[in-house]
C-alpha atoms as a PDB file:
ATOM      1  CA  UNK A   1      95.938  89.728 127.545  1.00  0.00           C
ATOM      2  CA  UNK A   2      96.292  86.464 125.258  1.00  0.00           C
ATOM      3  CA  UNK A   3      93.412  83.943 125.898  1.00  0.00           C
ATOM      4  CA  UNK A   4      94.192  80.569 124.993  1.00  0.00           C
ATOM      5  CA  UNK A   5      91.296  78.342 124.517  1.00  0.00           C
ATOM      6  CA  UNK A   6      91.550  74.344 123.969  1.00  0.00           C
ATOM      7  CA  UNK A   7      88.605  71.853 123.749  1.00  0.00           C
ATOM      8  CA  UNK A   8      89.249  67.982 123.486  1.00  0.00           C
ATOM      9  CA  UNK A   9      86.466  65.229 122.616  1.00  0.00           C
ATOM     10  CA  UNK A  10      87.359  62.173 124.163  1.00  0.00           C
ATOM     11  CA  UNK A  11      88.027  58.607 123.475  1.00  0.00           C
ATOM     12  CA  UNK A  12      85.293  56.365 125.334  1.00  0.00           C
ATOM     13  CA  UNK A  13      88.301  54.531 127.024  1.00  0.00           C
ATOM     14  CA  UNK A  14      91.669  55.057 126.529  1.00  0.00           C
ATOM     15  CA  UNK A  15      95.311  54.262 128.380  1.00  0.00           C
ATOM     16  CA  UNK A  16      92.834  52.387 130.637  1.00  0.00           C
ATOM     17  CA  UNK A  17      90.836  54.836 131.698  1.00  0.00           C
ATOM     18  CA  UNK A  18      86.882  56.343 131.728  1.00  0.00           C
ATOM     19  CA  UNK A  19      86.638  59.312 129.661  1.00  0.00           C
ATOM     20  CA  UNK A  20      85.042  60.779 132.522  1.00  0.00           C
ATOM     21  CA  UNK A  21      89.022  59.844 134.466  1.00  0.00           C
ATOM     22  CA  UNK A  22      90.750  60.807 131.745  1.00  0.00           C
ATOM     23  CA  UNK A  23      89.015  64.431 131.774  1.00  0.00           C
ATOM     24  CA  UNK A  24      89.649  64.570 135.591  1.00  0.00           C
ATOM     25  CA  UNK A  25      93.363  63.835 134.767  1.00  0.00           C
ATOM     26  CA  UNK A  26      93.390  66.286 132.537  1.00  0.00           C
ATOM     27  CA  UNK A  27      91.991  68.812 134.781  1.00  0.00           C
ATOM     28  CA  UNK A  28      94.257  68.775 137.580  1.00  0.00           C
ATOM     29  CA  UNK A  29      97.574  68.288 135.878  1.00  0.00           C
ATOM     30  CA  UNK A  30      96.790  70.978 133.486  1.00  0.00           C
ATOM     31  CA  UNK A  31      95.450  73.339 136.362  1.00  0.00           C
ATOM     32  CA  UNK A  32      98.436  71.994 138.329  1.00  0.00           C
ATOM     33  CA  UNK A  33     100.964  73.838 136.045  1.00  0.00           C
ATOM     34  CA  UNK A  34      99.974  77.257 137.554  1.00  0.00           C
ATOM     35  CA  UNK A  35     102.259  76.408 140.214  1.00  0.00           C
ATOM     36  CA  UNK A  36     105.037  75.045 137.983  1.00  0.00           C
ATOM     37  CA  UNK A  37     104.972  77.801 134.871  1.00  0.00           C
ATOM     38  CA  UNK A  38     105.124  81.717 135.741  1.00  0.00           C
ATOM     39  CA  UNK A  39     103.726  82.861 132.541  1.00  0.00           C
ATOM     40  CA  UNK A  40     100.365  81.627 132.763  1.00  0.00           C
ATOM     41  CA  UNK A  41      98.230  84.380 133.694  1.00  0.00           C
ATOM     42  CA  UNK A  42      95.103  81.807 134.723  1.00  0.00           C
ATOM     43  CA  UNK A  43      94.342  78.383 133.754  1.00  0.00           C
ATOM     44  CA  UNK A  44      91.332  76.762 133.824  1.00  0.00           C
ATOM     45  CA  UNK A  45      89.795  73.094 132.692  1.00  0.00           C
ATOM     46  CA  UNK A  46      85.888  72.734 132.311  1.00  0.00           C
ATOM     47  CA  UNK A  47      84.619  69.128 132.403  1.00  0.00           C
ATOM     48  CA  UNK A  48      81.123  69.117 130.114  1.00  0.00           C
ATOM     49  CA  UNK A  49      77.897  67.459 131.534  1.00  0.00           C
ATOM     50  CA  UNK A  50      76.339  67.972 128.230  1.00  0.00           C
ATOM     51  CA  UNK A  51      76.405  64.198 127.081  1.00  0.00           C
ATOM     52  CA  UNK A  52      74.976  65.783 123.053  1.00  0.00           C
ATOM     53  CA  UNK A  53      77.004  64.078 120.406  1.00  0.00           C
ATOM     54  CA  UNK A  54      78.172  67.546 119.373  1.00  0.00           C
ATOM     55  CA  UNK A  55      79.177  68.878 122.485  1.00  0.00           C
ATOM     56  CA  UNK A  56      83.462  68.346 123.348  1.00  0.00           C
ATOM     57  CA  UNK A  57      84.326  66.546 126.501  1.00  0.00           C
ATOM     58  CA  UNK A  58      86.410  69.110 127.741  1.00  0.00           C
ATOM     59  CA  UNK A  59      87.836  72.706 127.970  1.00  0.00           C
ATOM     60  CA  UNK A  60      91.220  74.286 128.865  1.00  0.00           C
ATOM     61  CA  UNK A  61      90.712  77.828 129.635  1.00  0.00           C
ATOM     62  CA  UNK A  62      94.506  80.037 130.041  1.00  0.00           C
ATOM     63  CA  UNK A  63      95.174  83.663 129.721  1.00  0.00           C
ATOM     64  CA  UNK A  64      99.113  84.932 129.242  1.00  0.00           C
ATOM     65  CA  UNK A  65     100.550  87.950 128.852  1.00  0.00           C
ATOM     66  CA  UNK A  66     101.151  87.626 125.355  1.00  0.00           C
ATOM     67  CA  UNK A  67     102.427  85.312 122.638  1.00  0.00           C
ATOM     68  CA  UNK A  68     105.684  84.952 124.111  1.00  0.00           C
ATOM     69  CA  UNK A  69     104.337  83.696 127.553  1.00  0.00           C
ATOM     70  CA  UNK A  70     102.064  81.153 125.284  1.00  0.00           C
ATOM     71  CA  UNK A  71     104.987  79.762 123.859  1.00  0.00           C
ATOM     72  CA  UNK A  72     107.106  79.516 126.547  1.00  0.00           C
ATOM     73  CA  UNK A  73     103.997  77.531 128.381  1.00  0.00           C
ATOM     74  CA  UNK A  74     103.316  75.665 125.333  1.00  0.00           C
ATOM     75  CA  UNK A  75     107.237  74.250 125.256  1.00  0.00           C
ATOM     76  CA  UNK A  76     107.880  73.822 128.824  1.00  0.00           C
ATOM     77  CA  UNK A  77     108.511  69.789 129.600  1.00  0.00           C
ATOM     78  CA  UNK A  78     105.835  69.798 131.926  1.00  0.00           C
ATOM     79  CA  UNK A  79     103.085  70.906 129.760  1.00  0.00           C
ATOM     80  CA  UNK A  80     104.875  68.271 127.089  1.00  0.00           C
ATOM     81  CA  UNK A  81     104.529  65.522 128.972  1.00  0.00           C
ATOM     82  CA  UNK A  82     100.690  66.146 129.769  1.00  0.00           C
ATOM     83  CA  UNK A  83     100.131  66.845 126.233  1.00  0.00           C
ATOM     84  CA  UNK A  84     101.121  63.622 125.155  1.00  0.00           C
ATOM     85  CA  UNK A  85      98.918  62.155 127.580  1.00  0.00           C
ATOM     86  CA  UNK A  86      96.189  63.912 126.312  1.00  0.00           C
ATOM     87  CA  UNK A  87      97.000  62.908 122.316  1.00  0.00           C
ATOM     88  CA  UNK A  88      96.559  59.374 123.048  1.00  0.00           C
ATOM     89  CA  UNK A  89      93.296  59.656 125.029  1.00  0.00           C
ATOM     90  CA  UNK A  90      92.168  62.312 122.033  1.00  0.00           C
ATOM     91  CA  UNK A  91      89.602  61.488 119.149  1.00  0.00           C
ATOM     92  CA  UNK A  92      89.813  65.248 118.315  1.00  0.00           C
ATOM     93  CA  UNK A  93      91.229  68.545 119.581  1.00  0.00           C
ATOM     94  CA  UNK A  94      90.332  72.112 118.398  1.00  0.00           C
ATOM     95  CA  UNK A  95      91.943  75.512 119.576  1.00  0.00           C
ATOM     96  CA  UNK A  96      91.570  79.242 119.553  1.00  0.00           C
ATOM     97  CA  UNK A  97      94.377  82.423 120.376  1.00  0.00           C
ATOM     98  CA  UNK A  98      92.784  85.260 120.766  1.00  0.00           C
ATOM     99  CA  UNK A  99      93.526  88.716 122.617  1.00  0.00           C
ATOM    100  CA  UNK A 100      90.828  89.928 124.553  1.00  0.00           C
ATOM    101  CA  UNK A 101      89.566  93.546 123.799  1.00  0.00           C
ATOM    102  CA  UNK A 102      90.532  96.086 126.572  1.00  0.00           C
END
């Protein structure tokens, strides 16, 4: 199984919203593709409490089947449009791919 793992700090306000609205937005239209995609596995979006300087504003949690499930997830127009979303409420975005040991 292919974990996909996505953490996003924040702009303080952006496309007129809180970061703390912009990070719910983000949670339920991500976790709202589940319905929409078949390939993802599990998908899950953390909101942090940890206010630290350090610490990213929020998580995206997915699991697929493998890299071809990814990639079909990662071009579908659904998941476009809420990526672009989230690049102009974005200061910074890091990722990881991994597949979990069995």
């Amino acid at each position: 199984m292919l974990k996909h793992i996505v953490m996003w700090k924040l702009k303080p306000l952006a496309e007129g919203k809180t970061k703390e609205e912009n990070a719910l937005w983000m949670k339920q239209n991500l976790e709202s593709l589940q319905k929409i995609i078949p390939e993802i596995v599990s998908i899950e979006v953390g909101i942090n409490f940890n206010k630290n300087d350090m610490a990213y504003d929020a998580v995206l949690i997915s699991r697929f089947k493998d890299e071809h499930d990814l990639e079909i997830y990662k071009t579908h127009p659904e998941h476009i449009k809420i990526s672009n979303y989230c690049k102009k409420i974005r200061e910074n975005r890091v990722a990881v791919d991994f597949y979990e040991e069995q």
